[in-house]
C-alpha atoms as a PDB file:
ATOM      1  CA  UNK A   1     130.309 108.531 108.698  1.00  0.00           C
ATOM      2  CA  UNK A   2     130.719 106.079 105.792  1.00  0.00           C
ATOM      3  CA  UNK A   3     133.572 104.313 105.415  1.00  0.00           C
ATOM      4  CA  UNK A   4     133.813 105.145 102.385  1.00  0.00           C
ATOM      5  CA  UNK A   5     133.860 109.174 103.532  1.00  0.00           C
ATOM      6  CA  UNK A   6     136.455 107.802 106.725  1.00  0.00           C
ATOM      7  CA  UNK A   7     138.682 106.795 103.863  1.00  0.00           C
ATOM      8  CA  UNK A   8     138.872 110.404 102.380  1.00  0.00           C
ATOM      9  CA  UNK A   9     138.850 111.611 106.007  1.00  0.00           C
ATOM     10  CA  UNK A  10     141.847 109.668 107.024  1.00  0.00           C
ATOM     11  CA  UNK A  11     143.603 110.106 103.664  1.00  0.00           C
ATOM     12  CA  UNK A  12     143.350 114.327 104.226  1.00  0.00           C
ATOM     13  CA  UNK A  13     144.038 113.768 107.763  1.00  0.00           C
ATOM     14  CA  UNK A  14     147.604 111.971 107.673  1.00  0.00           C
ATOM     15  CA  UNK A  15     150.382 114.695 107.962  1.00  0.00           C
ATOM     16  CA  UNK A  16     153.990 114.676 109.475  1.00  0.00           C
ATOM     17  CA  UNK A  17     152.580 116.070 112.498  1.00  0.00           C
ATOM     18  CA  UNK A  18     149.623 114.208 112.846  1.00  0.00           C
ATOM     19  CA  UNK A  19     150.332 111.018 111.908  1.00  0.00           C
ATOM     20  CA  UNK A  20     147.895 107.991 111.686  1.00  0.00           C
ATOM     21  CA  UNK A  21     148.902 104.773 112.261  1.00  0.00           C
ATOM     22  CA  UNK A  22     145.607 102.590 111.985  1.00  0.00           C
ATOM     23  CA  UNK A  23     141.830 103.340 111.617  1.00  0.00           C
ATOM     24  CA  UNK A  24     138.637 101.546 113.116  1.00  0.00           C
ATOM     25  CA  UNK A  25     135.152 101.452 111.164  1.00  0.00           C
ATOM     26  CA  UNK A  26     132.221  98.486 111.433  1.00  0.00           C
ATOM     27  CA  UNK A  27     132.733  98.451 107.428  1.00  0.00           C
ATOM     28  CA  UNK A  28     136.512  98.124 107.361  1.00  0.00           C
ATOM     29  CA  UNK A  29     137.339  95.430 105.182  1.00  0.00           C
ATOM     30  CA  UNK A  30     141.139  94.619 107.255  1.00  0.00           C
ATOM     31  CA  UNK A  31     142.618  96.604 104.405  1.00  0.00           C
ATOM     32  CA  UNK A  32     145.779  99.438 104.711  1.00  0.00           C
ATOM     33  CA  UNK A  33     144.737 102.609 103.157  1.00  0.00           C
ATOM     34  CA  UNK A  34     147.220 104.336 101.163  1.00  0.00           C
ATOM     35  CA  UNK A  35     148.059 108.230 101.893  1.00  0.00           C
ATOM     36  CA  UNK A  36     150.982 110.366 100.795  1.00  0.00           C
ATOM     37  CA  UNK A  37     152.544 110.159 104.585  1.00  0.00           C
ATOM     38  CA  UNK A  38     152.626 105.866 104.355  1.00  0.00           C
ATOM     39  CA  UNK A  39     149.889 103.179 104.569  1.00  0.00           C
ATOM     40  CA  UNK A  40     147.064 103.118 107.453  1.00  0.00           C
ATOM     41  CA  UNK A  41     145.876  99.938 108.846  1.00  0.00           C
ATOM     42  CA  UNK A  42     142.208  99.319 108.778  1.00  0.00           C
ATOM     43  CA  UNK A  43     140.335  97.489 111.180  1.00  0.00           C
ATOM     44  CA  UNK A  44     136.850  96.249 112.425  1.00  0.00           C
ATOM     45  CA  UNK A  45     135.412  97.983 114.993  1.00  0.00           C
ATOM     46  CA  UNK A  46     133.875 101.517 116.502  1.00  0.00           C
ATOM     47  CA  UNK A  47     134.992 104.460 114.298  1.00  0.00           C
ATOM     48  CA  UNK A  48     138.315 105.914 115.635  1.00  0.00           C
ATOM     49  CA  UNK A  49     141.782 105.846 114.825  1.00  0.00           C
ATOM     50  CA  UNK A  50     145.164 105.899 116.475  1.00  0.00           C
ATOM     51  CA  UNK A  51     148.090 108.410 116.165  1.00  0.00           C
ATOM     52  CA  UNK A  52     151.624 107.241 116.439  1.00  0.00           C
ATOM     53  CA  UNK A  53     151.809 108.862 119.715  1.00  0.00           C
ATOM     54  CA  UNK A  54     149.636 106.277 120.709  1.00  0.00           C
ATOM     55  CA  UNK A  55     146.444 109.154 120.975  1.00  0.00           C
ATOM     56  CA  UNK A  56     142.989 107.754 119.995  1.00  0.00           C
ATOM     57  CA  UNK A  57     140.942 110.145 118.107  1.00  0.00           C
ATOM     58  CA  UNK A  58     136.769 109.241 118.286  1.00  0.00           C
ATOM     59  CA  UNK A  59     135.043 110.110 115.404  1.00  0.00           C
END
């Protein structure tokens, strides 16, 4: 998956009941992505990203 397309993904994604708290990609740039449930942080590394239950989700 792009990151790029992991954006979008994340950006759908983030709900009240499944929130996202940050987001891993080789292309991430260390950026927050903005969503309508708050900002997701964005960091280097294997695509996944982290819940605020502390759940990782691989992609």
């Amino acid at each position: 998956m792009s990151w790029k397309d992991l954006r979008a993904h994340i950006e759908m994604l983030n709900a009240p009941d499944h929130q996202i708290v940050t987001v891993w990609h080789p292309d991430a740039a260390g950026e927050f992505i903005a969503t309508g449930q708050g900002n997701v942080r964005a960091m280097v590394g294997n695509a996944r990203y982290q819940l605020s239950s502390g759940d990782f989700v691989e992609l």
